[in-house]
PDB file of N, CA and C in Angstrom:
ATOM      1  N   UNK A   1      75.705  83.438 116.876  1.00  0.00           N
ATOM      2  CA  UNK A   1      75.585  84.115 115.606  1.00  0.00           C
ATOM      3  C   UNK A   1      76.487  85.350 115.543  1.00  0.00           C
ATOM      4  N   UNK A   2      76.500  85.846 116.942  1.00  0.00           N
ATOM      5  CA  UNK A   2      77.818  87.469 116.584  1.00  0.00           C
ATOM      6  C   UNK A   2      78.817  86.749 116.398  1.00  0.00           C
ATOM      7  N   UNK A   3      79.580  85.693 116.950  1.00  0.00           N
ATOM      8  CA  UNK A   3      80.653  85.463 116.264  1.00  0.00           C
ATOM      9  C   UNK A   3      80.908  84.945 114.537  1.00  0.00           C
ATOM     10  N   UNK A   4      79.761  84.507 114.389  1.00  0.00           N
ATOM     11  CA  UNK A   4      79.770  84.425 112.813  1.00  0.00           C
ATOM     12  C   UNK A   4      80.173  85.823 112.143  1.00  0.00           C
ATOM     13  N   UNK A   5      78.937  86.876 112.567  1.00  0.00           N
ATOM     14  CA  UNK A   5      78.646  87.793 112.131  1.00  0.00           C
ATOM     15  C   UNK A   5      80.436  89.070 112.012  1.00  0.00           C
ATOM     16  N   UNK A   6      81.494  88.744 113.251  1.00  0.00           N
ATOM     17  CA  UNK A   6      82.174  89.082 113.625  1.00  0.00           C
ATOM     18  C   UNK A   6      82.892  88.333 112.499  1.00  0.00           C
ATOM     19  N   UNK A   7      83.527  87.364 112.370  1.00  0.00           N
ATOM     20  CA  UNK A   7      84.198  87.194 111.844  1.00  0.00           C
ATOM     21  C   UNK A   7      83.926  87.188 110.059  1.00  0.00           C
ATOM     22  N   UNK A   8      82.477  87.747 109.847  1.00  0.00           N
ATOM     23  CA  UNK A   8      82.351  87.865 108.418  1.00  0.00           C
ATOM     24  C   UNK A   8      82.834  89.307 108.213  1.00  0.00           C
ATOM     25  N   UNK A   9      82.440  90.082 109.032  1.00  0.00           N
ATOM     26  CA  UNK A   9      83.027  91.275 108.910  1.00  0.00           C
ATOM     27  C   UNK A   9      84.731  91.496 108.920  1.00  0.00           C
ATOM     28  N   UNK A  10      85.339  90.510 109.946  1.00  0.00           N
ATOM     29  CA  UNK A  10      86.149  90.640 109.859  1.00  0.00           C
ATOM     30  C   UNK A  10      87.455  90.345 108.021  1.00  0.00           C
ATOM     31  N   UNK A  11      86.450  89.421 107.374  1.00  0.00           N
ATOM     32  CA  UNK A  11      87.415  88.645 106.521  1.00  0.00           C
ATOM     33  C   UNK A  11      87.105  90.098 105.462  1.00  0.00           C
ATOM     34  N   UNK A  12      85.632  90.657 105.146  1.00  0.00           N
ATOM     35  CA  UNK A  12      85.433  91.474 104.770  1.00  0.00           C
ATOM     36  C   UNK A  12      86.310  92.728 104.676  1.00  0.00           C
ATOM     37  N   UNK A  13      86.658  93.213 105.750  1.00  0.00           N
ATOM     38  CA  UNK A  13      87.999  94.448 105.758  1.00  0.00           C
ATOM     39  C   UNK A  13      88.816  93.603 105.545  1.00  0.00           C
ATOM     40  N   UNK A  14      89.162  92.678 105.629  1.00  0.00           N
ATOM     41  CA  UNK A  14      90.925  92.313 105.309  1.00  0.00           C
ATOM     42  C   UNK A  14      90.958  92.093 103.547  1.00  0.00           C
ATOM     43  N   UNK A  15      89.579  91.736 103.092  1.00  0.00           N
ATOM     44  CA  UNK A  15      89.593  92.060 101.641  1.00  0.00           C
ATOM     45  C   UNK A  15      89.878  92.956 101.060  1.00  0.00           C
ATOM     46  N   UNK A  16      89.233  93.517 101.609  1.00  0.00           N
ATOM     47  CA  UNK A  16      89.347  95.524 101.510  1.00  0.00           C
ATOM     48  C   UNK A  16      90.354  95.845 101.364  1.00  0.00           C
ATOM     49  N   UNK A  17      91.182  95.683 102.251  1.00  0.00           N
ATOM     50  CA  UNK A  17      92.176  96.070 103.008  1.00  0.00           C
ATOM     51  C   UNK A  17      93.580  95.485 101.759  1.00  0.00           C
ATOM     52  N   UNK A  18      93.228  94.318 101.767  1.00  0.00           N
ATOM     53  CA  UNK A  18      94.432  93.654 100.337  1.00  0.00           C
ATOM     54  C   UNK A  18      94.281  93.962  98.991  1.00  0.00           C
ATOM     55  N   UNK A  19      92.657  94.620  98.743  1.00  0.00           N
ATOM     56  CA  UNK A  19      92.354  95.175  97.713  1.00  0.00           C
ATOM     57  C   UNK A  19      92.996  96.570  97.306  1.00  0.00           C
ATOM     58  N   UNK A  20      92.927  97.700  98.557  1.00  0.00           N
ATOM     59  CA  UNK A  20      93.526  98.952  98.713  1.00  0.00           C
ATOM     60  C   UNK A  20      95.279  98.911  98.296  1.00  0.00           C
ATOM     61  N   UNK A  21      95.571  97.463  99.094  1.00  0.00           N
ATOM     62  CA  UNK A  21      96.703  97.712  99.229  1.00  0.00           C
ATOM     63  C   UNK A  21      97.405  97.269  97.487  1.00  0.00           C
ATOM     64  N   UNK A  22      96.812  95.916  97.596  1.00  0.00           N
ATOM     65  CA  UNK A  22      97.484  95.777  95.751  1.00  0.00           C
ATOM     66  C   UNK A  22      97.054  97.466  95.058  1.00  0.00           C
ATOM     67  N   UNK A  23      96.362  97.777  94.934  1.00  0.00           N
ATOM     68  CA  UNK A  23      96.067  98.944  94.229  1.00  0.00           C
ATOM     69  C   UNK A  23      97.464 100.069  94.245  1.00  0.00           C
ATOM     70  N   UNK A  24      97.231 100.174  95.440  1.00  0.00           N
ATOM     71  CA  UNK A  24      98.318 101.077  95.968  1.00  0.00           C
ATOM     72  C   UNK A  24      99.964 100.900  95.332  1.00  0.00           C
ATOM     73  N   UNK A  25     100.422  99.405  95.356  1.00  0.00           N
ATOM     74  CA  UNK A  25     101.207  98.588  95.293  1.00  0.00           C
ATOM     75  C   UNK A  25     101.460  98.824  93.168  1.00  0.00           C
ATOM     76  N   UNK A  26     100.320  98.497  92.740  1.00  0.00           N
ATOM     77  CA  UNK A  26     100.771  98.766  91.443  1.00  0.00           C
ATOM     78  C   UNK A  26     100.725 100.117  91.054  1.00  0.00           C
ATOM     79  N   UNK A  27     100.166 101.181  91.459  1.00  0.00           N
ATOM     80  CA  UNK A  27     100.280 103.088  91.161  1.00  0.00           C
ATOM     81  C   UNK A  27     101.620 103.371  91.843  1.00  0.00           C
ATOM     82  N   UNK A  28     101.765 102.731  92.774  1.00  0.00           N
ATOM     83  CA  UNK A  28     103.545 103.063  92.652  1.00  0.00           C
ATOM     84  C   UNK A  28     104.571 102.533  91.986  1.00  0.00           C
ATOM     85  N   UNK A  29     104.083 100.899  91.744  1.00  0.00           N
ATOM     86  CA  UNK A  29     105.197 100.786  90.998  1.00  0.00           C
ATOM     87  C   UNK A  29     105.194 101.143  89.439  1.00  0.00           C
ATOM     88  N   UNK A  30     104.107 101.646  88.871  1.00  0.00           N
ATOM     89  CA  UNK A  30     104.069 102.459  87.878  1.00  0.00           C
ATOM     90  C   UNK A  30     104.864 103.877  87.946  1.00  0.00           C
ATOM     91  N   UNK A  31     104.573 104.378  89.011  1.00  0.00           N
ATOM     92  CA  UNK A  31     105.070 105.940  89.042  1.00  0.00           C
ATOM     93  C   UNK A  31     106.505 105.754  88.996  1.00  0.00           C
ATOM     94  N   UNK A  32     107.259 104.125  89.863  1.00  0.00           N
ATOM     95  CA  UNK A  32     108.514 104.360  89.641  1.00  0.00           C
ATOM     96  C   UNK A  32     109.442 103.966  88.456  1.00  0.00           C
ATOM     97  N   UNK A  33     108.296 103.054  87.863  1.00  0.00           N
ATOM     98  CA  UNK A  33     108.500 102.479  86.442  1.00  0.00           C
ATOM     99  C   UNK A  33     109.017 103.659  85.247  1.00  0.00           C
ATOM    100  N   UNK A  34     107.751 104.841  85.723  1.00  0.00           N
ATOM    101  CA  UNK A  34     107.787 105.678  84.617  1.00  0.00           C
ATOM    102  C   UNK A  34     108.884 106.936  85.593  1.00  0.00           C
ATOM    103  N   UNK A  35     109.497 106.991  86.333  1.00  0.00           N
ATOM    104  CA  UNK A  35     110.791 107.258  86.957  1.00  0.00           C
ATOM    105  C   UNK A  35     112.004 106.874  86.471  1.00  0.00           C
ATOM    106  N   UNK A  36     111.983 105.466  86.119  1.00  0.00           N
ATOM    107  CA  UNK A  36     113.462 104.790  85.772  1.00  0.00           C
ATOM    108  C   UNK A  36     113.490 105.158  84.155  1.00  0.00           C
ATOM    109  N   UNK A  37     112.003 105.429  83.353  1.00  0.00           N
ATOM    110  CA  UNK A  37     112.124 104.929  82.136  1.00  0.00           C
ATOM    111  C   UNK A  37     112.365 106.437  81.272  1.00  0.00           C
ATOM    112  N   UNK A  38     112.038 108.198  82.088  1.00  0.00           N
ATOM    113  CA  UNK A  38     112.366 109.276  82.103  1.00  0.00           C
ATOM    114  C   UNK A  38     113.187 109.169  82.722  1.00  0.00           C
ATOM    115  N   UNK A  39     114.015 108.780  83.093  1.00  0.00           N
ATOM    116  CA  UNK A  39     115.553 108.702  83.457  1.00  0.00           C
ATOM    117  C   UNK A  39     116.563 108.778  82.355  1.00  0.00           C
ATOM    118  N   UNK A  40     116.011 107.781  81.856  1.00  0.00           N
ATOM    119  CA  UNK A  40     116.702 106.716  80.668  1.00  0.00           C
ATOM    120  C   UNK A  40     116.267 107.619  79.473  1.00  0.00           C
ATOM    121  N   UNK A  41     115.261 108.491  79.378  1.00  0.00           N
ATOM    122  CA  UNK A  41     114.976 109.341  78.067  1.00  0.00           C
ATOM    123  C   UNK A  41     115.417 110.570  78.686  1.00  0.00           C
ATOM    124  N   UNK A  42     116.339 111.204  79.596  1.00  0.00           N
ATOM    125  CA  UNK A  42     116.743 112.306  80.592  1.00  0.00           C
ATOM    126  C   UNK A  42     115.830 113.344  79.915  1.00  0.00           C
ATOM    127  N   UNK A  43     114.782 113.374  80.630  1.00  0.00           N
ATOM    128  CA  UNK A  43     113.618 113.677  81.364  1.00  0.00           C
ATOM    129  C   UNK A  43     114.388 114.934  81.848  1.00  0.00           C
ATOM    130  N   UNK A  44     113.544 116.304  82.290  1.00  0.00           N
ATOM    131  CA  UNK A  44     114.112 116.915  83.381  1.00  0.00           C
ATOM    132  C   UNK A  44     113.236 116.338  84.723  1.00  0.00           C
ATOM    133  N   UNK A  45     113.712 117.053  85.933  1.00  0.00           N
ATOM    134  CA  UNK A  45     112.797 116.219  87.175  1.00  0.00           C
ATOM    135  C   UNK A  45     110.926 116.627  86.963  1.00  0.00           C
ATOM    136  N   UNK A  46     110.625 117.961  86.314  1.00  0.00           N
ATOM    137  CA  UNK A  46     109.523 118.088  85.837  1.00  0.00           C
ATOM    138  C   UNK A  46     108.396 117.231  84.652  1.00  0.00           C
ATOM    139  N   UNK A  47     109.387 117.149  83.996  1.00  0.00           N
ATOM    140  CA  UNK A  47     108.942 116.343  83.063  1.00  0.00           C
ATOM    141  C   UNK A  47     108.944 115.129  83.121  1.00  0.00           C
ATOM    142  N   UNK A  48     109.815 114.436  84.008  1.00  0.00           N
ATOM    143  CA  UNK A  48     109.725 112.947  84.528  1.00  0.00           C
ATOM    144  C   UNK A  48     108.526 112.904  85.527  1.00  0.00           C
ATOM    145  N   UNK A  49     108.078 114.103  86.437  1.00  0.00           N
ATOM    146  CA  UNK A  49     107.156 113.820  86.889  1.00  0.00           C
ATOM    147  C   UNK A  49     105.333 113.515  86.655  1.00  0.00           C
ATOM    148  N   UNK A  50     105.612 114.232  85.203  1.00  0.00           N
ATOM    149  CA  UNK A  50     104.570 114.348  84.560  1.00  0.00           C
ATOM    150  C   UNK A  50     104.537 113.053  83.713  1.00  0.00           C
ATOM    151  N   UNK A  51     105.541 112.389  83.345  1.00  0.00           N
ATOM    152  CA  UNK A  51     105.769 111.426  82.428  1.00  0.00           C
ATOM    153  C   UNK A  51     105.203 110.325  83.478  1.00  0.00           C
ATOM    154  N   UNK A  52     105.763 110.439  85.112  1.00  0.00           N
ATOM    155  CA  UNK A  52     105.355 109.361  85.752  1.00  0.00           C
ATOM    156  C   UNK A  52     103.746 109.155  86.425  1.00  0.00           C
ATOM    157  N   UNK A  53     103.128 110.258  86.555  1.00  0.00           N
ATOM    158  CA  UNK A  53     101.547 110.516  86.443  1.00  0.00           C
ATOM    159  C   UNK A  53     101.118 109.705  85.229  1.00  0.00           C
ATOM    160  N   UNK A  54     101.504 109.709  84.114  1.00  0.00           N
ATOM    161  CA  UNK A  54     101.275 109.266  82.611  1.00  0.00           C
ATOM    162  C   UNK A  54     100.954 107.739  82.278  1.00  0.00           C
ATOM    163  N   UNK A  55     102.120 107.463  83.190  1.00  0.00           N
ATOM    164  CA  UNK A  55     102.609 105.848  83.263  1.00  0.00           C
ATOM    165  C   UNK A  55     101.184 105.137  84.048  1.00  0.00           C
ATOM    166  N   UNK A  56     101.389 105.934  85.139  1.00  0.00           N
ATOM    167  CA  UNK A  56     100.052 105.449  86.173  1.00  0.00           C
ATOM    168  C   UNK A  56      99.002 105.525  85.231  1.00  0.00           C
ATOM    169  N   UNK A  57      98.506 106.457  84.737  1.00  0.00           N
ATOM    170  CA  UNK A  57      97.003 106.946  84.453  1.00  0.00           C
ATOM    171  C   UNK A  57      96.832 105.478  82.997  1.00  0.00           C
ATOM    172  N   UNK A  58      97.787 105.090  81.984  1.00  0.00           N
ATOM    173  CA  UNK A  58      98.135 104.579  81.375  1.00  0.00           C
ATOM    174  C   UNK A  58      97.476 102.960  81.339  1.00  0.00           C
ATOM    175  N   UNK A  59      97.662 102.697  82.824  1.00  0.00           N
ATOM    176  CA  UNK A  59      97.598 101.260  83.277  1.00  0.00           C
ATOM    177  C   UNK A  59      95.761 101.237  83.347  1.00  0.00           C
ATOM    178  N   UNK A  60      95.032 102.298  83.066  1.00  0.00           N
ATOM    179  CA  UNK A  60      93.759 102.056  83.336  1.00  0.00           C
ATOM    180  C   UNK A  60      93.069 101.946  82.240  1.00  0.00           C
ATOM    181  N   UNK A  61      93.906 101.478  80.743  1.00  0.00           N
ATOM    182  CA  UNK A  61      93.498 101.388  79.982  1.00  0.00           C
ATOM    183  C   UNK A  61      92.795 100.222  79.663  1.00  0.00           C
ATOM    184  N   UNK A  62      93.793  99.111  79.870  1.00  0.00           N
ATOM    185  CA  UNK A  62      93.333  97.623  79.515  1.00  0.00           C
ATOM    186  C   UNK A  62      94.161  96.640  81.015  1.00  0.00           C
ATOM    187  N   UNK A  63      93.013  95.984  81.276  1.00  0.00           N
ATOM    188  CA  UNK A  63      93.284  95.055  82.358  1.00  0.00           C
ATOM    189  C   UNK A  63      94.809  94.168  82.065  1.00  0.00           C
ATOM    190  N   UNK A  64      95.885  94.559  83.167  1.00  0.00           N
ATOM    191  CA  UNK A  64      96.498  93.830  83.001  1.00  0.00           C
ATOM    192  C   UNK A  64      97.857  94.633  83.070  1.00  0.00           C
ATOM    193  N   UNK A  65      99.092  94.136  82.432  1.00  0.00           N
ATOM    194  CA  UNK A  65     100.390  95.026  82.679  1.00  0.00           C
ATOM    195  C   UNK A  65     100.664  95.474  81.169  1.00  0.00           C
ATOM    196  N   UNK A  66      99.848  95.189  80.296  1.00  0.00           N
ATOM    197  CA  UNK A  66     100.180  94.916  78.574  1.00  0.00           C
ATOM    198  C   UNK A  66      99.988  96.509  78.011  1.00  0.00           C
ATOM    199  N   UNK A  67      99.605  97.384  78.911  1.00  0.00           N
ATOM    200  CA  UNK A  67      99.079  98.727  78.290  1.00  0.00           C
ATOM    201  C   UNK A  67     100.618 100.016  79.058  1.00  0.00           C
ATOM    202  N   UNK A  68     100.764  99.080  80.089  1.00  0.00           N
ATOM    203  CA  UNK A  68     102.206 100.073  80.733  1.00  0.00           C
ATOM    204  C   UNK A  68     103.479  99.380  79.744  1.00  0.00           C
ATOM    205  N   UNK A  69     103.414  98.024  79.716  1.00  0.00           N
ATOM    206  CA  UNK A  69     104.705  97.558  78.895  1.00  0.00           C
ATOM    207  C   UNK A  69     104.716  98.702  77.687  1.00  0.00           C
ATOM    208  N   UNK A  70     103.608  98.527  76.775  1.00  0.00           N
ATOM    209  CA  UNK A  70     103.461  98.804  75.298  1.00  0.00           C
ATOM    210  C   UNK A  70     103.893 100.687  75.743  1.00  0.00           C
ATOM    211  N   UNK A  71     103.055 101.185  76.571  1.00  0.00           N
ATOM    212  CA  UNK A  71     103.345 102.808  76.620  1.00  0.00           C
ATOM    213  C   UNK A  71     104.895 102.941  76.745  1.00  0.00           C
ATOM    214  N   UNK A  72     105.692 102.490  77.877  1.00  0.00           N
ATOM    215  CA  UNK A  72     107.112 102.708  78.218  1.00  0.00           C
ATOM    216  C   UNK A  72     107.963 102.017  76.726  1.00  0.00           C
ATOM    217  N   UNK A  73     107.365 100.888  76.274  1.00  0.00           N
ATOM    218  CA  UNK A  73     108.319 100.713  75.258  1.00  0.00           C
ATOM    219  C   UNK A  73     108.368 101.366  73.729  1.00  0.00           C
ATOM    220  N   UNK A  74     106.824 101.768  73.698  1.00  0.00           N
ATOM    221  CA  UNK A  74     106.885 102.719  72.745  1.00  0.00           C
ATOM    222  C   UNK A  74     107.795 104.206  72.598  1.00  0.00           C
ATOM    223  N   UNK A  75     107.725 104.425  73.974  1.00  0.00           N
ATOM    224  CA  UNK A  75     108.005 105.874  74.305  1.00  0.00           C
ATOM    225  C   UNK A  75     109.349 105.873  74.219  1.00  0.00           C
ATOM    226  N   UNK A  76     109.914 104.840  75.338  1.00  0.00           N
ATOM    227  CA  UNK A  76     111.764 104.479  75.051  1.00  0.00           C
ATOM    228  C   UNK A  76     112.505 104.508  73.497  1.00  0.00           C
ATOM    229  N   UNK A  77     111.397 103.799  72.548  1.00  0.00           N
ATOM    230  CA  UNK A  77     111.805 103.032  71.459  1.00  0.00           C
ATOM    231  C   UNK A  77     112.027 104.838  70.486  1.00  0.00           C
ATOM    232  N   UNK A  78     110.544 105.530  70.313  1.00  0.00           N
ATOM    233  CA  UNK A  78     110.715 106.869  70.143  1.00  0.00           C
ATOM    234  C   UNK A  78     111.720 107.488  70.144  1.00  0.00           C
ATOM    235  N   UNK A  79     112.359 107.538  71.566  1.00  0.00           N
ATOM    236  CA  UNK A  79     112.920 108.578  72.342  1.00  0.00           C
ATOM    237  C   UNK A  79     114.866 108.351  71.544  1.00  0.00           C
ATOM    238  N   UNK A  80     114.499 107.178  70.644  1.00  0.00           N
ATOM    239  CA  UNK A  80     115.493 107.040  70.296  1.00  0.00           C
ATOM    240  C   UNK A  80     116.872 105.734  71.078  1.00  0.00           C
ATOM    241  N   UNK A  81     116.293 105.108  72.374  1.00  0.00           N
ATOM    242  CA  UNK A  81     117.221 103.802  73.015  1.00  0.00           C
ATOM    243  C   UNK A  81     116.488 102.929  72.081  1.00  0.00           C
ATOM    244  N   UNK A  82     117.688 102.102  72.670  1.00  0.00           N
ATOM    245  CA  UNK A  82     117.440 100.538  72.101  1.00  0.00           C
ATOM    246  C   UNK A  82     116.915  99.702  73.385  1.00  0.00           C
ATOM    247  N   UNK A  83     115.988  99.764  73.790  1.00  0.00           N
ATOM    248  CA  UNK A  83     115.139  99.171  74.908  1.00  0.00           C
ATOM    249  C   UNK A  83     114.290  97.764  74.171  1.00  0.00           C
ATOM    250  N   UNK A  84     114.626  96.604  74.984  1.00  0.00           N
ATOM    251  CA  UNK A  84     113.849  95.642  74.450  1.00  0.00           C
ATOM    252  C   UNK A  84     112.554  95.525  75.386  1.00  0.00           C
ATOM    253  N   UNK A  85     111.622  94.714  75.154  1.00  0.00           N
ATOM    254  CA  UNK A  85     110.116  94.302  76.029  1.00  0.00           C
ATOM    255  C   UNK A  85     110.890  93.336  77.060  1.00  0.00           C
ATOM    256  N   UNK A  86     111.722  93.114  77.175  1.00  0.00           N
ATOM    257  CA  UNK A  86     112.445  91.990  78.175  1.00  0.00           C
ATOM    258  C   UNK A  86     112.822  92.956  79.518  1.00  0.00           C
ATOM    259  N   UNK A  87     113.657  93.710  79.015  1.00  0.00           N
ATOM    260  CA  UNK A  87     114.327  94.921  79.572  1.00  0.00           C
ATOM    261  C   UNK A  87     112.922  95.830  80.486  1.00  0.00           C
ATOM    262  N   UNK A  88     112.394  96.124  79.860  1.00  0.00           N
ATOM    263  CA  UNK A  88     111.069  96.563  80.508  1.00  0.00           C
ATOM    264  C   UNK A  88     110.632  95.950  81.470  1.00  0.00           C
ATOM    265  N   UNK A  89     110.035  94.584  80.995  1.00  0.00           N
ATOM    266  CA  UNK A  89     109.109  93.555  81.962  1.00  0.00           C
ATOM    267  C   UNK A  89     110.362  93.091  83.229  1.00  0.00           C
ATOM    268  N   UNK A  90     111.910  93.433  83.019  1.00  0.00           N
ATOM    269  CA  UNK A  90     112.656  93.510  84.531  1.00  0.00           C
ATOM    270  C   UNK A  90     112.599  94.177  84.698  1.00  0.00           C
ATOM    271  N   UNK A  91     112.764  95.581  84.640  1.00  0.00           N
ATOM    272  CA  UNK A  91     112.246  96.602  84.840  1.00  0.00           C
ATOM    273  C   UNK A  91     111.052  96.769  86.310  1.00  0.00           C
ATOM    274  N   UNK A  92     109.737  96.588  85.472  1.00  0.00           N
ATOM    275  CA  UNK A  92     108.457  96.205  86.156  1.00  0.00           C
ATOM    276  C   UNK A  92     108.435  95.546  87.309  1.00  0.00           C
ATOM    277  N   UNK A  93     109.074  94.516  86.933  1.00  0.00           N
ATOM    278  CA  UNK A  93     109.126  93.531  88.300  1.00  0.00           C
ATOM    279  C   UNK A  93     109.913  93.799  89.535  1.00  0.00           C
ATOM    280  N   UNK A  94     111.463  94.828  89.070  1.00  0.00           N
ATOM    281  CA  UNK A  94     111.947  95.190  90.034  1.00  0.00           C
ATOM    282  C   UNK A  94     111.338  96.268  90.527  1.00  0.00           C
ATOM    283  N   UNK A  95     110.627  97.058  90.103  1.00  0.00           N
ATOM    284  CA  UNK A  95     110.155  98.390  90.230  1.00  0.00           C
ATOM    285  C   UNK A  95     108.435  97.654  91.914  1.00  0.00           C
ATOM    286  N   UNK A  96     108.216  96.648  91.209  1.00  0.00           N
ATOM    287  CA  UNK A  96     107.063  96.267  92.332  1.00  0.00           C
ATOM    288  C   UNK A  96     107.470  95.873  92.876  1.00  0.00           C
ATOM    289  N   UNK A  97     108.421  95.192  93.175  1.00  0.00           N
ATOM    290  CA  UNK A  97     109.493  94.594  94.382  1.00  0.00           C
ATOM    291  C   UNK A  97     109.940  96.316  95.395  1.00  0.00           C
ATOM    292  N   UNK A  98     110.231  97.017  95.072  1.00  0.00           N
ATOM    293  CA  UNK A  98     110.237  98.035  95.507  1.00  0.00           C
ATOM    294  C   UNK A  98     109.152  99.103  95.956  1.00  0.00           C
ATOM    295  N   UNK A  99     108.298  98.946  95.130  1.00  0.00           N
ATOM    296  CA  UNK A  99     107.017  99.208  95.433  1.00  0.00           C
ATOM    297  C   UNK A  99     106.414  98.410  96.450  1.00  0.00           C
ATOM    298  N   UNK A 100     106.694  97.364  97.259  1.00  0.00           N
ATOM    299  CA  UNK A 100     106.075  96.735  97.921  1.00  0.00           C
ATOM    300  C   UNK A 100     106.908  97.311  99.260  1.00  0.00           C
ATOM    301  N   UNK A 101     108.442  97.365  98.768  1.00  0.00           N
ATOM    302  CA  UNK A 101     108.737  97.410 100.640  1.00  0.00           C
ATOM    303  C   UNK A 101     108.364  99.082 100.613  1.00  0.00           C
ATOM    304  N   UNK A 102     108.332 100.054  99.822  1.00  0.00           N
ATOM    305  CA  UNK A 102     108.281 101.207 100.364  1.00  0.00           C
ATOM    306  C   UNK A 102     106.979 101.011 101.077  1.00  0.00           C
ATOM    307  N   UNK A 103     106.011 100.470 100.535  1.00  0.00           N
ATOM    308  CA  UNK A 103     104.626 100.431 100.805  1.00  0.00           C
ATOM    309  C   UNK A 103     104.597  99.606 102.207  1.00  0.00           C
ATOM    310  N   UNK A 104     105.708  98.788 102.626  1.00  0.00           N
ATOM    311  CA  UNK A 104     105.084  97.853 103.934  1.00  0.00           C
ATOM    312  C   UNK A 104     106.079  99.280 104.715  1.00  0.00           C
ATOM    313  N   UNK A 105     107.222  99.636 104.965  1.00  0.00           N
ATOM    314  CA  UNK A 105     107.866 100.650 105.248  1.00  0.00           C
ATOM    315  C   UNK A 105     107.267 101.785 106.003  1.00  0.00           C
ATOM    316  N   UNK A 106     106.363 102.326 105.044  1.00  0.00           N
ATOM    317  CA  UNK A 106     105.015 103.267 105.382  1.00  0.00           C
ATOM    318  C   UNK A 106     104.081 103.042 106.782  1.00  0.00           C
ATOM    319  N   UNK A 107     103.942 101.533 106.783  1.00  0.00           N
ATOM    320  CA  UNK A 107     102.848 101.097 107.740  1.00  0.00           C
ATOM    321  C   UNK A 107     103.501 100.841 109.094  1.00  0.00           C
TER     322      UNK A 107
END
């Protein structure tokens, strides 16, 4: 039975553990999302940093990536570029691709 018990625990932290880490994995690639996208509205480095807190906090609105797309493309669209939702969503994807190795990098 301890080895049951052992290996329930064990699958248990590694849940955990992939749970922490996706988490982790999308608050950065938000922060760098909203990095590239105060770039592109030249941001000073203050105000991009605050813009990229924004981006993060943003994503806890509605389950899913549909509440960071809509914020960055609203904000771009504002700010006066011609930014499409295409442009964005590569954007995103390269931004978690990067977000992933800084994050394995770390460990």
């Amino acid at each position: 039975m301890t080895d049951f018990n052992d290996r329930e625990r064990a699958e248990e932290a590694k849940f955990a553990h992939d749970e922490e880490m996706h988490f982790r994995v999308h608050a950065r690639r938000n922060r760098l999302l909203g990095q590239w996208a105060a770039a592109k509205m030249g941001l000073s480095e203050v105000e991009a940093e605050g813009y990229a807190k924004g981006v993060v906090q943003a994503d806890f609105e509605d389950s899913g990536d549909e509440d960071v797309v809509r914020k960055l493309l609203g904000d771009l669209v504002s700010a006066g570029l011609d930014v499409s939702e295409a442009e964005v969503r590569t954007a995103l994807d390269a931004k978690a691709v990067e977000a992933k190795r800084q994050l394995m990098g770390e460990g």
